[in-house]
ModelCIF file with pLDDT and N, C-alpha, C, O atoms, coordinates in Angstrom:
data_MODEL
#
_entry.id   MODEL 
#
_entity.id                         1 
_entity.type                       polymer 
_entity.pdbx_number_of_molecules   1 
#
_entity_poly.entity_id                      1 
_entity_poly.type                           'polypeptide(L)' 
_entity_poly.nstd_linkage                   no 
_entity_poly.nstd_monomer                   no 
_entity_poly.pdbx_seq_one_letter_code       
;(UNK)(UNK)(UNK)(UNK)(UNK)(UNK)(UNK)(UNK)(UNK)(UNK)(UNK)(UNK)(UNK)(UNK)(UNK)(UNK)
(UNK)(UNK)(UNK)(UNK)(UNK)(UNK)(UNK)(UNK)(UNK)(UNK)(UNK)(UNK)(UNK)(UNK)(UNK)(UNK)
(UNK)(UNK)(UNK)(UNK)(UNK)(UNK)(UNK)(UNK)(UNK)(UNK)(UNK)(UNK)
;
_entity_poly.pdbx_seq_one_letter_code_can   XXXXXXXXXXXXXXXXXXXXXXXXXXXXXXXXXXXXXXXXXXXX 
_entity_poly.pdbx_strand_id                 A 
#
loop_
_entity_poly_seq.entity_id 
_entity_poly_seq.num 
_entity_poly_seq.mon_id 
_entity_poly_seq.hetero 
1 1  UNK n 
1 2  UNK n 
1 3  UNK n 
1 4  UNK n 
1 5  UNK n 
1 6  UNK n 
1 7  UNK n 
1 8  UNK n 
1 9  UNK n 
1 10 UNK n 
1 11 UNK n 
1 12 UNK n 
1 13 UNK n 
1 14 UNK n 
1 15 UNK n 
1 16 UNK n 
1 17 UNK n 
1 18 UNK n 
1 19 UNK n 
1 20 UNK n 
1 21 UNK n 
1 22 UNK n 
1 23 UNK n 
1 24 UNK n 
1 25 UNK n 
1 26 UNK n 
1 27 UNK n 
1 28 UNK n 
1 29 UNK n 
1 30 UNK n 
1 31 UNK n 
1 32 UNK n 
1 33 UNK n 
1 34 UNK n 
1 35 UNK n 
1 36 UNK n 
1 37 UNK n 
1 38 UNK n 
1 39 UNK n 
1 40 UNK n 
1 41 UNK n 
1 42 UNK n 
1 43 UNK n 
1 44 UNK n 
#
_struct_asym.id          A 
_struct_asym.entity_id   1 
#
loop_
_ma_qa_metric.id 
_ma_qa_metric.mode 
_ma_qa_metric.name 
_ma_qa_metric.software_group_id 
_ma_qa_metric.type 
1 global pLDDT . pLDDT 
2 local  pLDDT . pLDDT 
#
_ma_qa_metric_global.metric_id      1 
_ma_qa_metric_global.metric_value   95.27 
_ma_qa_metric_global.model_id       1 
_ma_qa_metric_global.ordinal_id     1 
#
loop_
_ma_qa_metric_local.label_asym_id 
_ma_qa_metric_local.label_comp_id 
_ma_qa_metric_local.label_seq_id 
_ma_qa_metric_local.metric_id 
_ma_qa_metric_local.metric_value 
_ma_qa_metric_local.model_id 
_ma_qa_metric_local.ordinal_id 
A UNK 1  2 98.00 1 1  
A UNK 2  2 98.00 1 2  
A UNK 3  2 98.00 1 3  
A UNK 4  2 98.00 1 4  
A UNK 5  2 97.00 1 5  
A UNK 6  2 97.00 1 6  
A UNK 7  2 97.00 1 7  
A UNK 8  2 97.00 1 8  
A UNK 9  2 96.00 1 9  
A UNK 10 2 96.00 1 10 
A UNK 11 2 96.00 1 11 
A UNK 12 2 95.00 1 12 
A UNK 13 2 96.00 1 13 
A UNK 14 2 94.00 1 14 
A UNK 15 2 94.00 1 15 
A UNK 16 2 96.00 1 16 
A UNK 17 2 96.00 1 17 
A UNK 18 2 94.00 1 18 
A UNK 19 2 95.00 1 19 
A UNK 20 2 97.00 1 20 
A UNK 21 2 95.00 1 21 
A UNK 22 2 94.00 1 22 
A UNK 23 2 97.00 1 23 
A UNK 24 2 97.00 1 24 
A UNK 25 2 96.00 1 25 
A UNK 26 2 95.00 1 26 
A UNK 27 2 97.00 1 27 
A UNK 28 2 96.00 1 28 
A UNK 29 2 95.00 1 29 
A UNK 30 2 95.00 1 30 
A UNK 31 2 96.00 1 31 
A UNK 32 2 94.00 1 32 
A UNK 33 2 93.00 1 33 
A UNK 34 2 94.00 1 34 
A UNK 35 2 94.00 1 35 
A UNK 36 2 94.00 1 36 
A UNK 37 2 93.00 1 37 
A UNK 38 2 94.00 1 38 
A UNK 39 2 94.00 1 39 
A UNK 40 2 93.00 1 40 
A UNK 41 2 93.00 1 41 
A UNK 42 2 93.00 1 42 
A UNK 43 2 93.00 1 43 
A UNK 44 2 92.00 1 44 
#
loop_
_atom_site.group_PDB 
_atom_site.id 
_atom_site.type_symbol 
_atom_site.label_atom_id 
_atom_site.label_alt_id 
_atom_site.label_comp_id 
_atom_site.label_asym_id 
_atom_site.label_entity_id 
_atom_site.label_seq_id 
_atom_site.pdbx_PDB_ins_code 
_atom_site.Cartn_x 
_atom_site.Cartn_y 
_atom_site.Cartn_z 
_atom_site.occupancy 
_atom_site.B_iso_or_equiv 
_atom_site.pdbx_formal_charge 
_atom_site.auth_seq_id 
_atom_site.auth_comp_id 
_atom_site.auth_asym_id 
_atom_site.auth_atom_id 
_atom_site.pdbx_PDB_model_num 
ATOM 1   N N  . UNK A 1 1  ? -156.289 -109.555 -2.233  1.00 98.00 ? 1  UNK A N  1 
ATOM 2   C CA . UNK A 1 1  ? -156.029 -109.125 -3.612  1.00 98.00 ? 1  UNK A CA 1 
ATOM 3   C C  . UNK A 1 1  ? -156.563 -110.165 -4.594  1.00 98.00 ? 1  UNK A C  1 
ATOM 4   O O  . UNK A 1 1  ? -157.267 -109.867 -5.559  1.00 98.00 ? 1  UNK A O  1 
ATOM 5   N N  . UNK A 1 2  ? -156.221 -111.273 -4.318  1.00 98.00 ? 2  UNK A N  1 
ATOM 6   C CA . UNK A 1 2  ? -156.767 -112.570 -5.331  1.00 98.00 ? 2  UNK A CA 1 
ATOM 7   C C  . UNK A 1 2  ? -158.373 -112.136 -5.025  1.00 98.00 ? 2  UNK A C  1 
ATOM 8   O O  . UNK A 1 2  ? -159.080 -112.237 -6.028  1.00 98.00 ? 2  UNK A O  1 
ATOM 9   N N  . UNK A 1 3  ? -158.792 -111.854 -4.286  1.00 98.00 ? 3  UNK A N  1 
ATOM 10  C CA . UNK A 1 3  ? -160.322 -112.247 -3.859  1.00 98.00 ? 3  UNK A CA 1 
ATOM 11  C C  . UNK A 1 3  ? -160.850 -110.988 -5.416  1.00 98.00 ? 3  UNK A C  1 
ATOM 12  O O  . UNK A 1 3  ? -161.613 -111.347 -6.313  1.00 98.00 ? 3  UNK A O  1 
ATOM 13  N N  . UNK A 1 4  ? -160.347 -109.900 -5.354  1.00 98.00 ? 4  UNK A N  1 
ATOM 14  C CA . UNK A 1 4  ? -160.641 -109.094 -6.312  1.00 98.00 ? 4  UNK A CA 1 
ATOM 15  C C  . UNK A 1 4  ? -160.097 -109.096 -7.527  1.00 98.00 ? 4  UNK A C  1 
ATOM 16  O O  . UNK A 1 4  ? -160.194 -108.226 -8.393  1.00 98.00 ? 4  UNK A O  1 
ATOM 17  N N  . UNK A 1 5  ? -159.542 -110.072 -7.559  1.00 97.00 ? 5  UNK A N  1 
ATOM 18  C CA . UNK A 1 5  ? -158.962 -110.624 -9.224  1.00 97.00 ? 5  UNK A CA 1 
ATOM 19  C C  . UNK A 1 5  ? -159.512 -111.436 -9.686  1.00 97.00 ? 5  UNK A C  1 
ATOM 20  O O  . UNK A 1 5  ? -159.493 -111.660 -10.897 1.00 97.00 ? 5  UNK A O  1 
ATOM 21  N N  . UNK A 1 6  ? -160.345 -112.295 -8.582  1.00 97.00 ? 6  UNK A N  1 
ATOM 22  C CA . UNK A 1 6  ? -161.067 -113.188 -9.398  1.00 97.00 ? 6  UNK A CA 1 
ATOM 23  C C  . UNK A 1 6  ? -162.887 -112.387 -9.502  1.00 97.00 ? 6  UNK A C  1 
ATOM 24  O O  . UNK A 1 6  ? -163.774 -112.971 -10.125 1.00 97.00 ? 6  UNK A O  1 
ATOM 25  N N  . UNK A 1 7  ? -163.105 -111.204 -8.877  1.00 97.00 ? 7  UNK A N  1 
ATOM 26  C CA . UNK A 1 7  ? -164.279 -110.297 -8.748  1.00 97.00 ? 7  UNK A CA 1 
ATOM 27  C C  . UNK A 1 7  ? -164.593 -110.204 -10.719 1.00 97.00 ? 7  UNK A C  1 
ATOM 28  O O  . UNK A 1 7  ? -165.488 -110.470 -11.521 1.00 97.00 ? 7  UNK A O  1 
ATOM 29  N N  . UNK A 1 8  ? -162.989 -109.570 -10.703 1.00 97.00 ? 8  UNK A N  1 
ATOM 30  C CA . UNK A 1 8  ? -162.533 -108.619 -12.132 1.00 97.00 ? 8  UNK A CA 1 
ATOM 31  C C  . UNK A 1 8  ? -163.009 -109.594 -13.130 1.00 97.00 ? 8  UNK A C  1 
ATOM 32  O O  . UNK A 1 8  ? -163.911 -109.329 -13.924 1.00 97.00 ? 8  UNK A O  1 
ATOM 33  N N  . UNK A 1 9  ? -162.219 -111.049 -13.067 1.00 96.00 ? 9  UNK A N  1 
ATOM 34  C CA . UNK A 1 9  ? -162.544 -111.739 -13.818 1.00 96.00 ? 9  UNK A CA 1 
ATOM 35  C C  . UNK A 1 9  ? -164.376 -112.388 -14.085 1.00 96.00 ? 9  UNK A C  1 
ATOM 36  O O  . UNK A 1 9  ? -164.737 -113.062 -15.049 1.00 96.00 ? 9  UNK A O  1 
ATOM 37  N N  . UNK A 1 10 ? -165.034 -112.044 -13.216 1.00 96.00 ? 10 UNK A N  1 
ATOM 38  C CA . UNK A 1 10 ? -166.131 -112.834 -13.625 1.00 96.00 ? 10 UNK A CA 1 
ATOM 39  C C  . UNK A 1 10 ? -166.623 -111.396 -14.354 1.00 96.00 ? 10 UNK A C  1 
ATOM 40  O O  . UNK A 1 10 ? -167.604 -111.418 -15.097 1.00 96.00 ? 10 UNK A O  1 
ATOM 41  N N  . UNK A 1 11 ? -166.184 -110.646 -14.203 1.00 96.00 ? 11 UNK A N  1 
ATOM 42  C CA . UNK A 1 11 ? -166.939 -109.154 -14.901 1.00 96.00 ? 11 UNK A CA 1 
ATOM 43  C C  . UNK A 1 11 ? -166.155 -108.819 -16.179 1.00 96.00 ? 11 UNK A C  1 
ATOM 44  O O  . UNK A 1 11 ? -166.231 -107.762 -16.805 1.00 96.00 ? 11 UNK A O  1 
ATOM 45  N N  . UNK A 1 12 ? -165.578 -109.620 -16.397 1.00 95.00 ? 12 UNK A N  1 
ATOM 46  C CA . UNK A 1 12 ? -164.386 -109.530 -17.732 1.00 95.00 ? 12 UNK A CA 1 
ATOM 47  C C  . UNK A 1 12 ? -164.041 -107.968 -17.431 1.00 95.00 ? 12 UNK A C  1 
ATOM 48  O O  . UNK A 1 12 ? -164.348 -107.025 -18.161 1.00 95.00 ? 12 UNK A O  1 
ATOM 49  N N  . UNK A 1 13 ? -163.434 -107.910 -16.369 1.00 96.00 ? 13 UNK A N  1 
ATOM 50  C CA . UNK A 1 13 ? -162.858 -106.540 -16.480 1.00 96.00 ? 13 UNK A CA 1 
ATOM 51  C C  . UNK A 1 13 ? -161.371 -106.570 -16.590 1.00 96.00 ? 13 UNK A C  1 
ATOM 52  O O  . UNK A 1 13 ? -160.747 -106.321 -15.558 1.00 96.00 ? 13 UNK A O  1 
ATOM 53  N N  . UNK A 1 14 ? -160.805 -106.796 -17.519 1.00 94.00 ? 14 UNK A N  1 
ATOM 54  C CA . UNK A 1 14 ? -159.398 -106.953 -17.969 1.00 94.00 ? 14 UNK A CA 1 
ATOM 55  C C  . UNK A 1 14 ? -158.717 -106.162 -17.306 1.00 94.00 ? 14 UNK A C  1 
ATOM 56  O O  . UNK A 1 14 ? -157.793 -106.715 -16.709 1.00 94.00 ? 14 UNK A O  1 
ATOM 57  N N  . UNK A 1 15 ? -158.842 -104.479 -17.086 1.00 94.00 ? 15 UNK A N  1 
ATOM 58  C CA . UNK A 1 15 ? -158.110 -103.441 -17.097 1.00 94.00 ? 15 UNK A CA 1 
ATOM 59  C C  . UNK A 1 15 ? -157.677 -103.848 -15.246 1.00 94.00 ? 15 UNK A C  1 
ATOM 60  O O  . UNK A 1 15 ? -156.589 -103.772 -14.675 1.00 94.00 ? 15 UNK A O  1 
ATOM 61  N N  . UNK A 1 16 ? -159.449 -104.407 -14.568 1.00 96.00 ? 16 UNK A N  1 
ATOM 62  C CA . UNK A 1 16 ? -158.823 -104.419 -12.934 1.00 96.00 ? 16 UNK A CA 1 
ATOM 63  C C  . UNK A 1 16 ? -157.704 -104.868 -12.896 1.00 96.00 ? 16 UNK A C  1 
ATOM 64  O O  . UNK A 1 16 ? -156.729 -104.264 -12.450 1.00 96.00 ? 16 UNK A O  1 
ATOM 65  N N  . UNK A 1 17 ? -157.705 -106.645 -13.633 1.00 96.00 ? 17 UNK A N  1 
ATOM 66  C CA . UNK A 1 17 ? -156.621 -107.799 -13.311 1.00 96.00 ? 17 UNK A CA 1 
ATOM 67  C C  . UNK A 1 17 ? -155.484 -107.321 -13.674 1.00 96.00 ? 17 UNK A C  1 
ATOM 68  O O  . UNK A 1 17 ? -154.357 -107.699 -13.356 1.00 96.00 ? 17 UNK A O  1 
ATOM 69  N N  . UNK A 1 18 ? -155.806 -106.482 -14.348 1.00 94.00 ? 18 UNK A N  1 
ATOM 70  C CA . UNK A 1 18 ? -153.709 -105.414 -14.884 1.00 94.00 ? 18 UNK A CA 1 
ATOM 71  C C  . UNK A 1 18 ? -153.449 -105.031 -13.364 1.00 94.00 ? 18 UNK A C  1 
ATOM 72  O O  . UNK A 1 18 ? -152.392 -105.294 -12.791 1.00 94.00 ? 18 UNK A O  1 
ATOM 73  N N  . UNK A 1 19 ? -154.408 -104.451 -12.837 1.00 95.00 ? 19 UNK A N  1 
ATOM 74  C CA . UNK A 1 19 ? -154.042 -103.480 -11.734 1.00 95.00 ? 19 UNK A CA 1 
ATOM 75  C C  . UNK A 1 19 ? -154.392 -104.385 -10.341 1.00 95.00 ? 19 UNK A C  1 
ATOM 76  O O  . UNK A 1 19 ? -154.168 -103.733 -9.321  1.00 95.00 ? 19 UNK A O  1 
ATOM 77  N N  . UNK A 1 20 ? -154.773 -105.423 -10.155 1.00 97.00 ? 20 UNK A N  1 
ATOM 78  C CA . UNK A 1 20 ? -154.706 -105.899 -9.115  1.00 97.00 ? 20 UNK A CA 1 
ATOM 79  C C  . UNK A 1 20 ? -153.715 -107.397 -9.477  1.00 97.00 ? 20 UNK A C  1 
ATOM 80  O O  . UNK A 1 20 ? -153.614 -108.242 -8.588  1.00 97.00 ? 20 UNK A O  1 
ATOM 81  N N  . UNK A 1 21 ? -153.307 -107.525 -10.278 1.00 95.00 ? 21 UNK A N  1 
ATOM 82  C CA . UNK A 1 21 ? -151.969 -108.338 -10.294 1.00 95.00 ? 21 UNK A CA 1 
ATOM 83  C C  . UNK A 1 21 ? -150.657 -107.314 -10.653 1.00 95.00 ? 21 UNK A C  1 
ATOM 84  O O  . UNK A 1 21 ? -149.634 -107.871 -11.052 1.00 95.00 ? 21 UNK A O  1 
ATOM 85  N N  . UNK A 1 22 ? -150.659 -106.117 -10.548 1.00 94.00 ? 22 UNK A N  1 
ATOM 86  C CA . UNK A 1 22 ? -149.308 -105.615 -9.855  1.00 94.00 ? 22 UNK A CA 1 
ATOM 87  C C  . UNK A 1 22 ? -149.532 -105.502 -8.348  1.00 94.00 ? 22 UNK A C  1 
ATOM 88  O O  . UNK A 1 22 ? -148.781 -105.885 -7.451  1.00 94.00 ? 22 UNK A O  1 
ATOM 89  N N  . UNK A 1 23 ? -151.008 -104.751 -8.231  1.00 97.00 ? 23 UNK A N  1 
ATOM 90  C CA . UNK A 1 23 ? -150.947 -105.036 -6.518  1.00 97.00 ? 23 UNK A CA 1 
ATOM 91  C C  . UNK A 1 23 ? -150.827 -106.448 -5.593  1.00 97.00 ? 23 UNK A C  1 
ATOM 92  O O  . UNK A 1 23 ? -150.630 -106.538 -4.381  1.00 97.00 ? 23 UNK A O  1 
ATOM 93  N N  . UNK A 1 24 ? -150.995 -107.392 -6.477  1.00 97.00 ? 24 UNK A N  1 
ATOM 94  C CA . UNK A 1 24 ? -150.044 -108.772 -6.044  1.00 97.00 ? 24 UNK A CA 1 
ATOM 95  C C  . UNK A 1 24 ? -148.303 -108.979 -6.118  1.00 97.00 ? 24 UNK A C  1 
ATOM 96  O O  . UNK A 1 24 ? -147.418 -109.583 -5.512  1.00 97.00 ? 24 UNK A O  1 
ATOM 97  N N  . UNK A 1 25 ? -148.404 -108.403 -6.841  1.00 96.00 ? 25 UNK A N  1 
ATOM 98  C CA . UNK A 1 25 ? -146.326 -108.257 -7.354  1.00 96.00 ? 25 UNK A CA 1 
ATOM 99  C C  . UNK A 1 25 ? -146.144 -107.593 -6.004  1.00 96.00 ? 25 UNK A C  1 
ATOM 100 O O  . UNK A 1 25 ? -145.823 -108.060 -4.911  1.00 96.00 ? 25 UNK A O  1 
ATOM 101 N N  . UNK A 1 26 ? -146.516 -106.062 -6.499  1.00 95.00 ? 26 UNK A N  1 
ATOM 102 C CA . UNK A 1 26 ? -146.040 -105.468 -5.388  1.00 95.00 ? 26 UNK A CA 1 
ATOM 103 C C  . UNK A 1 26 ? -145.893 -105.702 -4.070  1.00 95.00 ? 26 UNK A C  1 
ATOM 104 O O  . UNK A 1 26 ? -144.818 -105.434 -3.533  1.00 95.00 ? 26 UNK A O  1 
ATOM 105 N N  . UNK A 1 27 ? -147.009 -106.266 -3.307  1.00 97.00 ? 27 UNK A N  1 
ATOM 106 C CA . UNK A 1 27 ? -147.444 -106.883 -2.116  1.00 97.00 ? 27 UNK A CA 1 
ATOM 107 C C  . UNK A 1 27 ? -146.205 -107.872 -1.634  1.00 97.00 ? 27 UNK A C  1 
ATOM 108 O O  . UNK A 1 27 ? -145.545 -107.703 -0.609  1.00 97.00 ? 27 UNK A O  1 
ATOM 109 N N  . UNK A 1 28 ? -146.021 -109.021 -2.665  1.00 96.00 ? 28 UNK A N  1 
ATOM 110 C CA . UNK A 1 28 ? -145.374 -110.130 -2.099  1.00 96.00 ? 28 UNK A CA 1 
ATOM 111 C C  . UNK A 1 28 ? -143.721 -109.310 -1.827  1.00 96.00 ? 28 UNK A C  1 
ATOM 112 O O  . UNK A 1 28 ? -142.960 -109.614 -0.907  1.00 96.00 ? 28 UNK A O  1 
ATOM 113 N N  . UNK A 1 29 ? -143.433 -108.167 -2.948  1.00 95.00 ? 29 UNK A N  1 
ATOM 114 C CA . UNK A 1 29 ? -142.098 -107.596 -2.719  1.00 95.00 ? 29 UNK A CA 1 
ATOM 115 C C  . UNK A 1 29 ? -142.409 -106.681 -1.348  1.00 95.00 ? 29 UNK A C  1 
ATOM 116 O O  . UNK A 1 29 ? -141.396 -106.467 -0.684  1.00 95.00 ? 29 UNK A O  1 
ATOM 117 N N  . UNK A 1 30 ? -143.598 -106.132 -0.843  1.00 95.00 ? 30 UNK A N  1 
ATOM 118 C CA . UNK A 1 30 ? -143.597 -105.588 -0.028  1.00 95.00 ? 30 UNK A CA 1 
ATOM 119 C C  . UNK A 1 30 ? -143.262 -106.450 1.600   1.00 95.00 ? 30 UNK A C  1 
ATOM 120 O O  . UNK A 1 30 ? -142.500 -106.028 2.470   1.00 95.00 ? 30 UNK A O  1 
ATOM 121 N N  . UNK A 1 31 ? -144.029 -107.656 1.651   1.00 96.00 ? 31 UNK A N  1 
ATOM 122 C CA . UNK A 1 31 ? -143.497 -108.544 2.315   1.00 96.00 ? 31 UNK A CA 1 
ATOM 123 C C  . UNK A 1 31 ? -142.454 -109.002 2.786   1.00 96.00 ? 31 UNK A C  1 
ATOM 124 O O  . UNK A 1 31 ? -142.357 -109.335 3.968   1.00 96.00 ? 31 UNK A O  1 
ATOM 125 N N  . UNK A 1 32 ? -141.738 -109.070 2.140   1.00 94.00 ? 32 UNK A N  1 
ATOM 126 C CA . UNK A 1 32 ? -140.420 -109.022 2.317   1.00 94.00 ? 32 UNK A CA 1 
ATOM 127 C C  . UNK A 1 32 ? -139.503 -108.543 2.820   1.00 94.00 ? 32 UNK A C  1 
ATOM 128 O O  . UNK A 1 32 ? -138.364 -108.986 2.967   1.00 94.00 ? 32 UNK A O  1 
ATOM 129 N N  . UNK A 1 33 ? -140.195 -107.084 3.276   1.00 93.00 ? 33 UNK A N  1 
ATOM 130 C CA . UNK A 1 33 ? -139.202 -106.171 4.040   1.00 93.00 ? 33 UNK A CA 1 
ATOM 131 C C  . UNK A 1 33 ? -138.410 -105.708 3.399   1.00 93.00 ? 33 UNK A C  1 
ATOM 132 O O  . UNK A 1 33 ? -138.407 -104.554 3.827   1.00 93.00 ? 33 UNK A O  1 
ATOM 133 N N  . UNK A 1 34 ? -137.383 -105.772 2.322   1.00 94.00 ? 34 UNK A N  1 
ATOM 134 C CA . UNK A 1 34 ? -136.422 -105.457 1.383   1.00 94.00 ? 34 UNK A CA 1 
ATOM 135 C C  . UNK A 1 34 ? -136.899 -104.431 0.829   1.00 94.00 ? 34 UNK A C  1 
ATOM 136 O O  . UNK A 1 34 ? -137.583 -104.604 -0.180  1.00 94.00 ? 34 UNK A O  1 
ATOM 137 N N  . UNK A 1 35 ? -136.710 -103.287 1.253   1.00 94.00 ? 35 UNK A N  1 
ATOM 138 C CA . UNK A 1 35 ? -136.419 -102.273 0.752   1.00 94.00 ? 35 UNK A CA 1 
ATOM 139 C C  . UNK A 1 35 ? -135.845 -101.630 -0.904  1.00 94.00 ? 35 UNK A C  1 
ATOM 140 O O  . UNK A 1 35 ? -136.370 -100.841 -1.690  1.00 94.00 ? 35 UNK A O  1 
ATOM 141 N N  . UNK A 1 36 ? -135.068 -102.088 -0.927  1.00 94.00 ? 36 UNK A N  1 
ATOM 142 C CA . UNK A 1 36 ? -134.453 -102.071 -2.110  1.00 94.00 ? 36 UNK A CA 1 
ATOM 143 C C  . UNK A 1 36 ? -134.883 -102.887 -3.236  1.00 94.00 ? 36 UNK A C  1 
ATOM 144 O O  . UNK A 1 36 ? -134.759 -102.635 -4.435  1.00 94.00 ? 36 UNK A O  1 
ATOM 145 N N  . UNK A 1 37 ? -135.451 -103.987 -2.629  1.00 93.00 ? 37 UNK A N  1 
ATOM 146 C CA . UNK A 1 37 ? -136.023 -104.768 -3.782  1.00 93.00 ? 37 UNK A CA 1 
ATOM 147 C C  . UNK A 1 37 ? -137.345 -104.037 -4.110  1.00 93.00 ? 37 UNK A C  1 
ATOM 148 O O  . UNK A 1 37 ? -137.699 -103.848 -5.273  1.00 93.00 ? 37 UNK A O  1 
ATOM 149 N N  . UNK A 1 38 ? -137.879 -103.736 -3.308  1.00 94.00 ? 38 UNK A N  1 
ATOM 150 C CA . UNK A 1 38 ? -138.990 -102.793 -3.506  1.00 94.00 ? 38 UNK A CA 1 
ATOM 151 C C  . UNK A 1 38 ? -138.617 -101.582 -4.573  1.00 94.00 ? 38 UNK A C  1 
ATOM 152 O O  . UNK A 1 38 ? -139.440 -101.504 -5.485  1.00 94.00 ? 38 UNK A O  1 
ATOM 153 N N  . UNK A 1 39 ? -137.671 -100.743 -4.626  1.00 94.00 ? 39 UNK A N  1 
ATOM 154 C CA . UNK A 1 39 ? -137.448 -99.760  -5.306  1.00 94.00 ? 39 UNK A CA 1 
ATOM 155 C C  . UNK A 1 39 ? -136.996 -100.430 -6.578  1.00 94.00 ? 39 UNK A C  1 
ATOM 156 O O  . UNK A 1 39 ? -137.532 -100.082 -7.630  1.00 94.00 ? 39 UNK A O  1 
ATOM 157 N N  . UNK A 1 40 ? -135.991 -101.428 -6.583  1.00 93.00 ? 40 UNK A N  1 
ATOM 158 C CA . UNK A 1 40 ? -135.946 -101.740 -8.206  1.00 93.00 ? 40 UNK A CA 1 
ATOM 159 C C  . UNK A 1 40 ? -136.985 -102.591 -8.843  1.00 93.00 ? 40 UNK A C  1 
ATOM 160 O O  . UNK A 1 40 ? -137.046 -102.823 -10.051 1.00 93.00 ? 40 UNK A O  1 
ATOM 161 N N  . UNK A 1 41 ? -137.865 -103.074 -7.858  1.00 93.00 ? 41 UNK A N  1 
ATOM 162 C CA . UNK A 1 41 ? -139.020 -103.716 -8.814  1.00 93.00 ? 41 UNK A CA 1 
ATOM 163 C C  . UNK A 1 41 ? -140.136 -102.431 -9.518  1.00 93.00 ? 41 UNK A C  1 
ATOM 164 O O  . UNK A 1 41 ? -140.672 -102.376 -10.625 1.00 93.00 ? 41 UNK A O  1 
ATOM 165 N N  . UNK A 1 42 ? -140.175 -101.686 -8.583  1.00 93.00 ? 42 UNK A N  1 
ATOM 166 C CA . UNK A 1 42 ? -141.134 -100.235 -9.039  1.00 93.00 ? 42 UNK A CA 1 
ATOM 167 C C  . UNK A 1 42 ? -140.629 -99.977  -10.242 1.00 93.00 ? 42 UNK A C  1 
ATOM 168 O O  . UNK A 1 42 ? -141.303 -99.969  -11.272 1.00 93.00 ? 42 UNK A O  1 
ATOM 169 N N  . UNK A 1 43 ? -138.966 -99.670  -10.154 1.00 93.00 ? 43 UNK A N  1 
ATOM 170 C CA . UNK A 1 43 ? -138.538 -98.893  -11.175 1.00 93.00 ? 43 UNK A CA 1 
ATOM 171 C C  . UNK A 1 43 ? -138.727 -99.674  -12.504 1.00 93.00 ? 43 UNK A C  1 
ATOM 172 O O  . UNK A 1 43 ? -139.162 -99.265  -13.580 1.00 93.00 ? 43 UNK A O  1 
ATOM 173 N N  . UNK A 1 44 ? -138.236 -101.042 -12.105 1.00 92.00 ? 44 UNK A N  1 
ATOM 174 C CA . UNK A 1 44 ? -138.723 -101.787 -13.364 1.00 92.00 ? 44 UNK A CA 1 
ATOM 175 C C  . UNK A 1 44 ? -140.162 -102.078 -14.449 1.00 92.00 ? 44 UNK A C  1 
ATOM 176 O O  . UNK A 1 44 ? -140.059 -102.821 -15.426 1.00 92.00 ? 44 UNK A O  1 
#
């Protein structure tokens, strides 16, 4: 995911780094196994 955040950034593509730094959020909560933390971070 970093590898394509820093892609975004040399292309000043702002909109990727929105969307591949939630797919970093998400990821590390996915890691975790926690279930639930997973659902209230989404919801949030």
């Amino acid at each position: 995911i970093i590898r394509r955040e820093n892609e975004a950034l040399l292309m000043n593509d702002f909109e990727a780094i929105v969307r591949y730094s939630n797919e970093f959020h998400a990821a590390l909560i996915a890691l975790s196994g926690n279930k639930s933390a997973q659902l209230i971070i989404s919801m949030l």
